[in-house]
Protein backbone atom coordinates (compact mmCIF):
# COMPACT_ATOMS: atom_id res chain seq x y z
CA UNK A 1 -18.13 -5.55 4.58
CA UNK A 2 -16.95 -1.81 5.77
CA UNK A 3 -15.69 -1.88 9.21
CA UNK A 4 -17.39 1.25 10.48
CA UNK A 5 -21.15 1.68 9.72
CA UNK A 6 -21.25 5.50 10.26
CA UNK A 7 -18.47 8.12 10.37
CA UNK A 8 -17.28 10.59 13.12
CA UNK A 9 -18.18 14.12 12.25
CA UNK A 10 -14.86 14.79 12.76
CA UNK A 11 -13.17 13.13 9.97
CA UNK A 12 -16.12 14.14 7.48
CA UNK A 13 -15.01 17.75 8.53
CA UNK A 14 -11.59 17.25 8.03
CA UNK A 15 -12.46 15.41 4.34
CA UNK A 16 -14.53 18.14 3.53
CA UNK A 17 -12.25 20.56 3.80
CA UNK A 18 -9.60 18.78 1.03
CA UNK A 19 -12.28 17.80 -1.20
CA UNK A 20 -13.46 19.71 -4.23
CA UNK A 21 -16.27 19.25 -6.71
CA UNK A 22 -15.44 19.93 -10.24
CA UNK A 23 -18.87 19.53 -12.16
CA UNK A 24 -18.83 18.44 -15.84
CA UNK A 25 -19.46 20.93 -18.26
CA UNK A 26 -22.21 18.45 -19.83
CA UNK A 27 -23.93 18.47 -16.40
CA UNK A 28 -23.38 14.92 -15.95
CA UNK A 29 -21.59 13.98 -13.33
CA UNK A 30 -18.52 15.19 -11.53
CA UNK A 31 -14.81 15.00 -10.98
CA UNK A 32 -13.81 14.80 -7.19
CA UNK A 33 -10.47 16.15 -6.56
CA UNK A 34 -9.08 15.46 -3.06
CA UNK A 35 -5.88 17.75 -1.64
CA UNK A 36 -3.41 19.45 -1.36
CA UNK A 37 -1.51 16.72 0.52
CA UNK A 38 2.55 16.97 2.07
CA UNK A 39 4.69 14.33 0.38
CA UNK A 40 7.77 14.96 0.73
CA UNK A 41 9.97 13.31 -2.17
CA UNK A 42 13.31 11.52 -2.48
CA UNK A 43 15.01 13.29 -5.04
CA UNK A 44 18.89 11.70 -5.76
CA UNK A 45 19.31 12.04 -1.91
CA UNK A 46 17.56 15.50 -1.71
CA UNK A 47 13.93 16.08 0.48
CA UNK A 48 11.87 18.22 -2.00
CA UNK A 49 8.39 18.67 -0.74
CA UNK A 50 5.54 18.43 -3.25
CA UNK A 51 1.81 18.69 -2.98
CA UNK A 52 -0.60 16.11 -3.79
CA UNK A 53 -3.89 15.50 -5.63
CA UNK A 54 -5.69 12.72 -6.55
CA UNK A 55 -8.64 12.67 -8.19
CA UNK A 56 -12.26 10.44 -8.96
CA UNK A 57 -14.40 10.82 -12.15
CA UNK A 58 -18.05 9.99 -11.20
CA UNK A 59 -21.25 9.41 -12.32
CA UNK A 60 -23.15 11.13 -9.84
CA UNK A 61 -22.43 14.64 -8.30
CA UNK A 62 -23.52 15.18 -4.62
CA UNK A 63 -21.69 17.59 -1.89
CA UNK A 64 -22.96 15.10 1.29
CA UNK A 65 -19.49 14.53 1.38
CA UNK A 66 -20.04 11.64 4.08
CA UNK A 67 -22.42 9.86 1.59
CA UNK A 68 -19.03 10.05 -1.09
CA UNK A 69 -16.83 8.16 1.78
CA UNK A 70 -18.98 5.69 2.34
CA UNK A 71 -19.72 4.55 -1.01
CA UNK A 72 -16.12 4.56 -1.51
CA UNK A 73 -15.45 2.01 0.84
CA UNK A 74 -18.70 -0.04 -0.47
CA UNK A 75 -16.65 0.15 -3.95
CA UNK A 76 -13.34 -1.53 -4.68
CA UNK A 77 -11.51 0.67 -6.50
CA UNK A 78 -8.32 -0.98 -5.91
CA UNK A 79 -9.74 -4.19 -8.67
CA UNK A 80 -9.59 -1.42 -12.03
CA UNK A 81 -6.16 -2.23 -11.72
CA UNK A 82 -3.77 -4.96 -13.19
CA UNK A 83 -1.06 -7.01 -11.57
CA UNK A 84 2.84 -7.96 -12.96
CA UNK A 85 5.60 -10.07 -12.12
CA UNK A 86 9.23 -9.71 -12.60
CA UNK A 87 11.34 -13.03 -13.17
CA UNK A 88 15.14 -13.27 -12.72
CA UNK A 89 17.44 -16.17 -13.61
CA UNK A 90 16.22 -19.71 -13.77
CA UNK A 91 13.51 -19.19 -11.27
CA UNK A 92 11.77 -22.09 -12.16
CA UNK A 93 14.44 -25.30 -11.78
CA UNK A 94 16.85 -23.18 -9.29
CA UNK A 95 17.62 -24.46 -6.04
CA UNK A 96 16.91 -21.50 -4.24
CA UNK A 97 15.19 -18.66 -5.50
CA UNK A 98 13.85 -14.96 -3.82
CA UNK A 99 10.34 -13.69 -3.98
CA UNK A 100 9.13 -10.82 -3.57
CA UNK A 101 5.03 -9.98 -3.32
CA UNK A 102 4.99 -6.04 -3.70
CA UNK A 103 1.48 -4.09 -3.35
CA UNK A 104 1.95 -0.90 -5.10
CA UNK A 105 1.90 2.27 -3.70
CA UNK A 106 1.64 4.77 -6.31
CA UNK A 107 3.26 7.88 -3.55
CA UNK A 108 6.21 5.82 -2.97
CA UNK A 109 6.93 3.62 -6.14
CA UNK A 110 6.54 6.46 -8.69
CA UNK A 111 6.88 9.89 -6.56
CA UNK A 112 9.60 8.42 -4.28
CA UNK A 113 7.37 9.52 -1.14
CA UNK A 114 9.26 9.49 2.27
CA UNK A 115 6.11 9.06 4.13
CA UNK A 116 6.53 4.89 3.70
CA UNK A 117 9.08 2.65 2.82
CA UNK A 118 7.35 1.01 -0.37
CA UNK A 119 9.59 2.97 -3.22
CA UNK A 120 12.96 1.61 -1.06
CA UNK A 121 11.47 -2.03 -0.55
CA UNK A 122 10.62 -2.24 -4.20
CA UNK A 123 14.42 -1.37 -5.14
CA UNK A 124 15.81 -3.00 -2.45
CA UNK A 125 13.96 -6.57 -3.44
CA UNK A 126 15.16 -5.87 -6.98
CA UNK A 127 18.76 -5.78 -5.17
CA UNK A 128 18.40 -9.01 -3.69
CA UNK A 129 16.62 -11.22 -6.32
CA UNK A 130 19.62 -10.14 -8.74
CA UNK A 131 22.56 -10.39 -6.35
CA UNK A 132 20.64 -13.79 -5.38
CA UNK A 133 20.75 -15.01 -9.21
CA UNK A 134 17.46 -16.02 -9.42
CA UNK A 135 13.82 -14.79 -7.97
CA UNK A 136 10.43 -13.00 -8.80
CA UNK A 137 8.49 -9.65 -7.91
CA UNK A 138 5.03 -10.08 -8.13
CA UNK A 139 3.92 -5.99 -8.11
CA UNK A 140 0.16 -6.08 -6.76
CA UNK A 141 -1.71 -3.29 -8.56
CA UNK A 142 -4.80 -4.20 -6.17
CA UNK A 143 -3.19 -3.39 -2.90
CA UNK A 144 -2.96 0.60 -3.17
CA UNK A 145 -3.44 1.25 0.57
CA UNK A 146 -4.03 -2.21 2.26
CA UNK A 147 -6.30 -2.68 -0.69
CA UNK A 148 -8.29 0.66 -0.35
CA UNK A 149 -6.97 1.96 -3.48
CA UNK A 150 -5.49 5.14 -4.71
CA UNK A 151 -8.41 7.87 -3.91
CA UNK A 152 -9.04 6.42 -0.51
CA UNK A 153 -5.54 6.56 -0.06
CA UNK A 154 -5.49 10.00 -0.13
CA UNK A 155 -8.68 10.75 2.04
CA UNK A 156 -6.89 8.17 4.54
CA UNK A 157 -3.39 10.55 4.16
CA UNK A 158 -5.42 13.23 5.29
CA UNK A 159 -6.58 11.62 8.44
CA UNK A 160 -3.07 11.03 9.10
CA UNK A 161 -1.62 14.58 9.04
CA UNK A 162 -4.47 15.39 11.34
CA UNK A 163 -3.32 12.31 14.21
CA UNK A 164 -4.43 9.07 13.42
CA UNK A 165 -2.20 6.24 12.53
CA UNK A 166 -2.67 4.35 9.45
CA UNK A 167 -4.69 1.44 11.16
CA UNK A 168 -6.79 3.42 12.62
CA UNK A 169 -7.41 5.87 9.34
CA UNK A 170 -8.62 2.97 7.23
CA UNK A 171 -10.57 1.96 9.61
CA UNK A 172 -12.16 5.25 10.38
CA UNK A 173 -12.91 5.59 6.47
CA UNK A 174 -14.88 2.39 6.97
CA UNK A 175 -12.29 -0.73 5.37
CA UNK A 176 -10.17 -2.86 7.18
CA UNK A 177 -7.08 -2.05 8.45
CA UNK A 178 -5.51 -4.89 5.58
CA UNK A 179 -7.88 -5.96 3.07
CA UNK A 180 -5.39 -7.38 0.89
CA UNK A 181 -5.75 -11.03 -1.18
CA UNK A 182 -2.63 -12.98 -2.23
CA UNK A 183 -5.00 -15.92 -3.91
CA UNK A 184 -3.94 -14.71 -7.45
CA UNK A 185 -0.25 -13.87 -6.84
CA UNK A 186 0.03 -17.26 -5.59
CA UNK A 187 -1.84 -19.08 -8.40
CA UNK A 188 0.90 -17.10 -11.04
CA UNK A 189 3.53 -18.17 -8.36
CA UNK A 190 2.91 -21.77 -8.06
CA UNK A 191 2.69 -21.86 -12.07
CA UNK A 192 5.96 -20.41 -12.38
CA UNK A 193 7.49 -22.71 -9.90
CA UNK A 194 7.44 -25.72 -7.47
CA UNK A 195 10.50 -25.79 -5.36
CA UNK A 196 10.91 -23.87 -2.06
CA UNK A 197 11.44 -20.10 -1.90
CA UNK A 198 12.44 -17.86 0.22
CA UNK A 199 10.31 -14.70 0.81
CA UNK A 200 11.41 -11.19 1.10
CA UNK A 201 9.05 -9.26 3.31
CA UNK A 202 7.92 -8.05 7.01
CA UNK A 203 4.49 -8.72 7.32
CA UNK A 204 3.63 -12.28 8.68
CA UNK A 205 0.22 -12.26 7.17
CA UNK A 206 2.67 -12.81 3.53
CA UNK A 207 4.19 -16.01 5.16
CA UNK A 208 0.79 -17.43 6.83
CA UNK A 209 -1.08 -16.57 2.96
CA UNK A 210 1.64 -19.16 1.52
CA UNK A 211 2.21 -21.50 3.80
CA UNK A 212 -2.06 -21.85 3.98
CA UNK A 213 -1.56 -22.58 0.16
CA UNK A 214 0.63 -25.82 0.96
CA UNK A 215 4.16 -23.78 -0.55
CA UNK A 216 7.28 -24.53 0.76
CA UNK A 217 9.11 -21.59 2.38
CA UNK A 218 12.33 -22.05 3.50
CA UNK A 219 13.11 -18.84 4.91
CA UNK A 220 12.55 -15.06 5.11
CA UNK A 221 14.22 -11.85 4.57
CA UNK A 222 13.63 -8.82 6.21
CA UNK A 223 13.59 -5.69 4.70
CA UNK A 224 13.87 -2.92 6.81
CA UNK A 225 15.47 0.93 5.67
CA UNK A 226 15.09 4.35 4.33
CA UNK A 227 13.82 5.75 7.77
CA UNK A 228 13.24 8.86 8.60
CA UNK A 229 11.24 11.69 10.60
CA UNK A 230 8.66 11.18 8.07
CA UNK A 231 7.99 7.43 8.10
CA UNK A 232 8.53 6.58 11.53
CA UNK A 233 5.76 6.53 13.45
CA UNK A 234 4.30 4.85 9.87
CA UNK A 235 6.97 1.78 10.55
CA UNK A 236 6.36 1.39 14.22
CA UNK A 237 2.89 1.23 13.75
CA UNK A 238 3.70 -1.48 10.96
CA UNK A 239 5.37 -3.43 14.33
CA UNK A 240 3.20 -2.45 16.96
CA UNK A 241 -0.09 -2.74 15.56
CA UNK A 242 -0.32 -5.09 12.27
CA UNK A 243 2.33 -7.33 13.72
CA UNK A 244 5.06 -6.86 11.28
CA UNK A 245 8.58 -8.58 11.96
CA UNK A 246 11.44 -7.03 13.33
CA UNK A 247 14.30 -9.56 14.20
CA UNK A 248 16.13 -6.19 15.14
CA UNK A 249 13.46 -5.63 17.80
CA UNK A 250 12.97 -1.63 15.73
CA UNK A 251 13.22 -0.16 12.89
CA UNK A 252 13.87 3.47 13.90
CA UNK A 253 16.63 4.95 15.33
CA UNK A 254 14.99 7.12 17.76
CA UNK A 255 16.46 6.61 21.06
């Protein structure tokens, strides 16, 4: 059910403002394109800054730009897409074994955004599963934003550059702040193997998803890095509002 029931005239201004109608030439529909957005890039160690666009193919062309958000967050976008697992080593019969469950994001797994940490916590849990020996990472092609998907992504981005934190911009756009299901991942994972793991990740909601399945999880591993001025106040927000782990007690150096 969306979170917000109507939307501050604010943020439908701001939306507005990125959002362009591109009308078919058959007069049926429309394409939605939403930008330009800053995302600034890791490039082999080099900040380039890029401009981003994402776009929607509809059915239906309208400019009551507040009736497009909420339908978006009425529709799941985030489902067209497919899941994957990688598998290292004898994951199924070794003692110990690293897992990994990765929701994609699209900016930082492909583009190499600096505005998160995904693109380094997908490489990084690669790292560890092979210097482990053995482990899995289960990429989650359903959890583009918290589950929001790719377009509302964007629209959420653009709340972002204009002050609100990324709880509050999902929920502003009418989702929850995490609307993000593990129920499949852990069917694969459970066929795949029996014995305890040990679970690379931050977020406690990972942990309390398995453990409410009856796994085994013998330990955690945090994975913390690749901070900077653009992710920061994105990472403490991951601590002081959705509850994320930090056995350092932060994850930016900002003193």
């Amino acid at each position: 059910m969306p979170v917000v029931q109507s939307f501050d005239p604010k943020v439908i201004s701001l939306l507005q403002e990125k959002i362009k109608l591109i009308p078919s030439l058959e007069g049926d529909g429309a394409i939605y394109l939403v930008g330009p957005i800053k995302l600034p890039v890791n490039l082999d160690g080099e900040t380039a800054e890029f401009k981003w666009y994402c776009w929607l193919n509809c059915k239906e062309a309208t400019e009551n730009f507040e009736a497009i958000v909420a339908k978006l967050s009425a529709s799941n976008l985030a489902e067209l897409q497919q899941s994957s697992v990688l598998v290292h080593g004898d994951f199924a019969d070794d003692a110990s074994a690293l897992i990994r469950f990765h929701s994609i994001c699209h900016t930082g797994d492909i583009f190499g955004s600096k505005r998160c940490d995904c693109g380094y916590q997908l490489k990084q849990s690669m790292k560890h599963v092979v210097e482990h020996g053995s482990g899995a990472i289960f990429y989650l092609a359903n959890h583009e934003g918290r589950g929001i998907g790719l377009f509302s992504k964007a629209l959420a981005y653009i709340l972002q550059e204009n002050g609100y934190d990324t709880v509050d911009a999902n929920l502003q756009l009418g989702f929850a702040d995490d609307s993000r299901d593990y129920g499949d991942a852990i069917k694969v994972l459970k066929s795949l193997r029996t014995k305890p793991v040990t679970l690379i990740t931050n977020n406690p909601k990972k942990l309390e998803a398995l453990r409410q399945a009856g796994l085994d999880v013998e330990d955690r591993v945090q994975l913390w890095g690749d901070v900077s001025d653009y992710n920061c106040n994105y990472l403490e927000t991951k601590i002081q509002r959705s509850g994320h782990l930090n056995d350092n007690e932060r994850c930016c150096n900002n003193d």
